[in-house]
N, C-alpha and C. Protein backbone atom coordinates (compact mmCIF):
# COMPACT_ATOMS: atom_id res chain seq x y z
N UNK A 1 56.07 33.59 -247.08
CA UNK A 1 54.65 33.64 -246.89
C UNK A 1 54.24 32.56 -245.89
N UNK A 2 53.42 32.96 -244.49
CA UNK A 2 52.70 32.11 -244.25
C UNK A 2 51.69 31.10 -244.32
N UNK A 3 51.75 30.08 -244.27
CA UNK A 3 50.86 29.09 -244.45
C UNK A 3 50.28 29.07 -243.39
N UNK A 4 48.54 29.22 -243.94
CA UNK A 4 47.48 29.47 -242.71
C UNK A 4 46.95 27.99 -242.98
N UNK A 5 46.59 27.56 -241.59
CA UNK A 5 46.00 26.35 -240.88
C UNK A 5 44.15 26.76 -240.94
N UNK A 6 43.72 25.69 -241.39
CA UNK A 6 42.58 26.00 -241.76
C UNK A 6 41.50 24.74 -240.72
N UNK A 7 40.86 25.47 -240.05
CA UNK A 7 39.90 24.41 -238.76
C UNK A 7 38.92 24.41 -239.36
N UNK A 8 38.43 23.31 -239.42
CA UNK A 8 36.55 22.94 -239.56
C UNK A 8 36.02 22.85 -238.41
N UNK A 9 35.46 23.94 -237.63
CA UNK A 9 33.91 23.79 -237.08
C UNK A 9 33.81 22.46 -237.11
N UNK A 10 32.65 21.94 -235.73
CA UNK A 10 32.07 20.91 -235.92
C UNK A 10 30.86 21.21 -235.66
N UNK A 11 30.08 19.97 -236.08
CA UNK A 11 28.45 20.36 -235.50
C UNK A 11 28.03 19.09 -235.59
N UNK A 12 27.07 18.51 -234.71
CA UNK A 12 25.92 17.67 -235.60
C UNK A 12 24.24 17.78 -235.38
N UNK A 13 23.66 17.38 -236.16
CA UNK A 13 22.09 17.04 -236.16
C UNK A 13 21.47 16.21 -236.67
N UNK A 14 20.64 15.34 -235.46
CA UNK A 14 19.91 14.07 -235.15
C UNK A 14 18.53 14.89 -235.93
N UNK A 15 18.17 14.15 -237.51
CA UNK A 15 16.54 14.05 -237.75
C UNK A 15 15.81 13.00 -238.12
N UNK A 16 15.49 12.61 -237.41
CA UNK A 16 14.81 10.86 -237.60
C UNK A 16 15.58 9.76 -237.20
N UNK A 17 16.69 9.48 -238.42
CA UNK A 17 17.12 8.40 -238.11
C UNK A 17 18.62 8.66 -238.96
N UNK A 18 18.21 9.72 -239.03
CA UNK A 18 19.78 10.54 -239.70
C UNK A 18 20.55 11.36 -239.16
N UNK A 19 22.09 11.23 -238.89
CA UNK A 19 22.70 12.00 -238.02
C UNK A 19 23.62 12.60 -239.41
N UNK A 20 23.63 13.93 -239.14
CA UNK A 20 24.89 14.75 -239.89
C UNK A 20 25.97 15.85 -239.11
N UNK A 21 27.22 15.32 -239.37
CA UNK A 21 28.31 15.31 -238.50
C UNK A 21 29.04 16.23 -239.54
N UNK A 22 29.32 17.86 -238.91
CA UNK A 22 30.39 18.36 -239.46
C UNK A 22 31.63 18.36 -238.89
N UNK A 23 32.79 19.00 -239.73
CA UNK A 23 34.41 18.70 -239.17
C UNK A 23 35.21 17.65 -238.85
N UNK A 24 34.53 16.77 -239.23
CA UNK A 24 35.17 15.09 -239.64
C UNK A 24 36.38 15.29 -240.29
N UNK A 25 37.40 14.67 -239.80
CA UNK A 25 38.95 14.61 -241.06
C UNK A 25 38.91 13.09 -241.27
N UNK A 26 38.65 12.56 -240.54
CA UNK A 26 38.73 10.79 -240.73
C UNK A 26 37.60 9.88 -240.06
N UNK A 27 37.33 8.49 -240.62
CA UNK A 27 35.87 8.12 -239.77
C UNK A 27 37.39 6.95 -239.48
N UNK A 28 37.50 6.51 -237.84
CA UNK A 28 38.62 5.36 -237.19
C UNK A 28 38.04 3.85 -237.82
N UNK A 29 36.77 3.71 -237.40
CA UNK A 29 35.66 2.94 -237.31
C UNK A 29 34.82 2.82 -237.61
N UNK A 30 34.07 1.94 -237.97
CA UNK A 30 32.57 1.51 -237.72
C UNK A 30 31.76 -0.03 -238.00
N UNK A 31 31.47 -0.01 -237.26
CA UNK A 31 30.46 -1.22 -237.63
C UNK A 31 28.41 -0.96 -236.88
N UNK A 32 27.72 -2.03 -237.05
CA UNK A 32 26.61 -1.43 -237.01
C UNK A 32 26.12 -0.95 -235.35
N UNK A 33 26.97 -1.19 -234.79
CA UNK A 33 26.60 -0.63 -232.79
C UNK A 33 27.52 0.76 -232.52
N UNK A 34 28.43 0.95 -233.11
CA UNK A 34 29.73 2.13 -233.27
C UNK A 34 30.28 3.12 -234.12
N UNK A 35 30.29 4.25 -234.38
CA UNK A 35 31.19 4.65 -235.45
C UNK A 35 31.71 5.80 -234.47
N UNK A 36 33.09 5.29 -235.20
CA UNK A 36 34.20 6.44 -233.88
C UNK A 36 34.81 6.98 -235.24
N UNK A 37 34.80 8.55 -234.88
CA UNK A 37 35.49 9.83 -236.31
C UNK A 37 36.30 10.63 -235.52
N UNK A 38 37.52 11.18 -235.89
CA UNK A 38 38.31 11.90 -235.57
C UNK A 38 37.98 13.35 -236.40
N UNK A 39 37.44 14.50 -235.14
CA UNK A 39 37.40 16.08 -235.30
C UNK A 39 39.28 16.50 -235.45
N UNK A 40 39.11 18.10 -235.68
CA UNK A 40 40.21 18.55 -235.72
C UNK A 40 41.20 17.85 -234.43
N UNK A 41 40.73 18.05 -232.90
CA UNK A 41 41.48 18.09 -232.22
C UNK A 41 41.34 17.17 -231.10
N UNK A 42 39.88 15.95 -231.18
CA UNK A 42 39.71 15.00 -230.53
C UNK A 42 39.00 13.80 -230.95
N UNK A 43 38.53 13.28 -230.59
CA UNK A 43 37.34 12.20 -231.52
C UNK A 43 35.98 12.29 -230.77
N UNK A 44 35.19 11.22 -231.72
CA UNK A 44 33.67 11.41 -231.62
C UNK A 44 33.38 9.46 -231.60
N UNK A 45 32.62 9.50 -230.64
CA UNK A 45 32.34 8.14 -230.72
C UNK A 45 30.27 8.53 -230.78
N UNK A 46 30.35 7.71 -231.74
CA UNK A 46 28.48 7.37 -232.23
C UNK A 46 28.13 6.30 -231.45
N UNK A 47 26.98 5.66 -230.91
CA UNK A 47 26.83 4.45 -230.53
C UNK A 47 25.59 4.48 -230.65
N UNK A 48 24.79 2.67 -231.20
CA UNK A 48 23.40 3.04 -231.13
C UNK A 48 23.14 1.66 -231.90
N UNK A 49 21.83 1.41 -232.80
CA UNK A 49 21.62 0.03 -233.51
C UNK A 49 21.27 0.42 -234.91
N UNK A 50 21.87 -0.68 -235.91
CA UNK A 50 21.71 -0.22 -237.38
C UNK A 50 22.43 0.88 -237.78
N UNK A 51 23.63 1.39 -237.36
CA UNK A 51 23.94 2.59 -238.01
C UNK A 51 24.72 2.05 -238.87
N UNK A 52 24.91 2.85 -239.82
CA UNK A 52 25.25 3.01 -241.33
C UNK A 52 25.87 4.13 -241.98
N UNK A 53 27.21 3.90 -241.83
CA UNK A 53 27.96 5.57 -242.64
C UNK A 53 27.23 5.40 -244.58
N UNK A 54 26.35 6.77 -244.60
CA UNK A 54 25.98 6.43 -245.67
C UNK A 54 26.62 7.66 -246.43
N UNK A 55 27.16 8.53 -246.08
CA UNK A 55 27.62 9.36 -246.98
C UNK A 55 28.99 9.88 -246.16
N UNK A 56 29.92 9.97 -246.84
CA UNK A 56 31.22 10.58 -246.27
C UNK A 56 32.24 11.35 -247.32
N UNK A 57 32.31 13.08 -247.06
CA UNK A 57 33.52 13.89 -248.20
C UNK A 57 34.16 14.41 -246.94
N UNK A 58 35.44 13.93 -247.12
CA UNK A 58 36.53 14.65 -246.21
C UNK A 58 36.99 15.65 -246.58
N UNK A 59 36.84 15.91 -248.21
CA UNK A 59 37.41 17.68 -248.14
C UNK A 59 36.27 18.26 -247.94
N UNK A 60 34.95 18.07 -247.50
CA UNK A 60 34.42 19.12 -246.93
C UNK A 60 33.69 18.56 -245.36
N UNK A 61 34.08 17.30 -244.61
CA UNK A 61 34.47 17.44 -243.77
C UNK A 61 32.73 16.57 -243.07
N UNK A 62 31.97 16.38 -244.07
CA UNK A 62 30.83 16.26 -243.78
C UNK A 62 30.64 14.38 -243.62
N UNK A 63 29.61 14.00 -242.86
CA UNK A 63 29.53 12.67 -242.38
C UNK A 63 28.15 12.54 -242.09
N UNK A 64 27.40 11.62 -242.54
CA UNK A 64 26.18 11.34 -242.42
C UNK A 64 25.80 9.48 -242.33
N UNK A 65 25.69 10.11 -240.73
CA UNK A 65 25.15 8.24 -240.66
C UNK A 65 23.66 8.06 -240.48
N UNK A 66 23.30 6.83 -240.99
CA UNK A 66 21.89 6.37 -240.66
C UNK A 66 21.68 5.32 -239.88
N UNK A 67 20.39 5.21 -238.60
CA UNK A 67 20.68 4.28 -237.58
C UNK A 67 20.04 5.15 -236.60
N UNK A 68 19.94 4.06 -235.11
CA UNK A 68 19.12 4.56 -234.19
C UNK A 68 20.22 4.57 -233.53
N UNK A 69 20.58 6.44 -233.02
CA UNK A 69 21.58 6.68 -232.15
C UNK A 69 20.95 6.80 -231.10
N UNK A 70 21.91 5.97 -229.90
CA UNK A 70 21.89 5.91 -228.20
C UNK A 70 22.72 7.26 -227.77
N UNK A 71 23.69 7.44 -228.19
CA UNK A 71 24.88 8.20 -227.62
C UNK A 71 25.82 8.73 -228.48
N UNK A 72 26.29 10.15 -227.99
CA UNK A 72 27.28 11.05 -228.53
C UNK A 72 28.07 11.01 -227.47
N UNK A 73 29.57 10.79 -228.03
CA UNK A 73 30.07 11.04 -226.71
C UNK A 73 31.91 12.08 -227.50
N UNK A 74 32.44 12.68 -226.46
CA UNK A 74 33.33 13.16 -227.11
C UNK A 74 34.55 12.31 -226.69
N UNK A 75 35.87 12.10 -226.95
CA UNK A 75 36.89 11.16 -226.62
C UNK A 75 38.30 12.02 -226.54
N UNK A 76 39.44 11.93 -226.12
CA UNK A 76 40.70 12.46 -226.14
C UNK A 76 40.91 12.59 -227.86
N UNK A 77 42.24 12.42 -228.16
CA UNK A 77 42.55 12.79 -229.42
C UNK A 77 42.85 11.17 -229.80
N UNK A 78 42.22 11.07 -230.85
CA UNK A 78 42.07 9.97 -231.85
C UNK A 78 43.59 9.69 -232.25
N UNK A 79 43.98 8.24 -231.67
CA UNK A 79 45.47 7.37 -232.59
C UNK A 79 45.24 6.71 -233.36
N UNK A 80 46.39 7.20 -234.40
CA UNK A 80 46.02 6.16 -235.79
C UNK A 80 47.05 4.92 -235.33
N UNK A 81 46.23 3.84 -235.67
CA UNK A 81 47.05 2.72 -235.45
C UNK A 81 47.74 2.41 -236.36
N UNK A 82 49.17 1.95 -236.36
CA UNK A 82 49.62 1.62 -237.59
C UNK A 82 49.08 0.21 -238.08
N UNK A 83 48.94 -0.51 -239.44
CA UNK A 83 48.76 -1.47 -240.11
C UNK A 83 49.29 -2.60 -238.99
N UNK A 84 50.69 -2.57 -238.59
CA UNK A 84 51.25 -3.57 -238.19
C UNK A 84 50.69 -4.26 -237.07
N UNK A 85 50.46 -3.15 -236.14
CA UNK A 85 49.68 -2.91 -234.98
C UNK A 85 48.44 -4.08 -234.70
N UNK A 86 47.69 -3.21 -235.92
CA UNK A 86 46.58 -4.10 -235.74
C UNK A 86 46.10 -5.34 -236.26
N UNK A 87 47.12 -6.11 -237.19
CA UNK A 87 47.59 -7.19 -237.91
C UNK A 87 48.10 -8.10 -237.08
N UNK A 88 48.71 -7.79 -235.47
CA UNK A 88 49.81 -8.10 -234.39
C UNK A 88 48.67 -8.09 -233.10
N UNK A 89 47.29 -8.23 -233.24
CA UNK A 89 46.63 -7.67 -232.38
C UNK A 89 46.29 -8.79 -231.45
């Protein structure tokens, strides 16, 4: 039997001061000027002031930050750094 590969869609929408981000598998980052998340097949960099990951479920893929976003931007494919890596930095 094949094992089917299952993609999340992405999407997001800016209302007020709330951004909601679908197809998230991982958030890399964040602090309050940045939050960089890895989609299925590239990453997502947030940028802006006060943002705040305030809600995050990776099995359903959903991400909701709060904060005044400047910029969406899309990025190559997201590396996980290993521990050592960034301990060695």
């Amino acid at each position: 039997m094949e094992e089917k590969t299952v993609t999340r869609p992405h999407a997001f929408n800016y209302d007020g001061r709330r951004l909601n981000i679908t197809g998230v598998t991982e958030v890399a980052h964040f602090e309050d000027k940045e939050v960089a998340v890895s989609l299925k097949e590239r990453g997502l960099v947030v940028r802006g002031r006060d943002l705040s990951v305030n809600e995050l479920n990776v099995n359903t893929g959903v991400l909701t930050i709060d904060g005044e976003v400047h910029s969406i931007a899309y990025t190559g494919a997201m590396e996980k750094t290993s521990l050592l890596k960034k301990l060695f930095k």
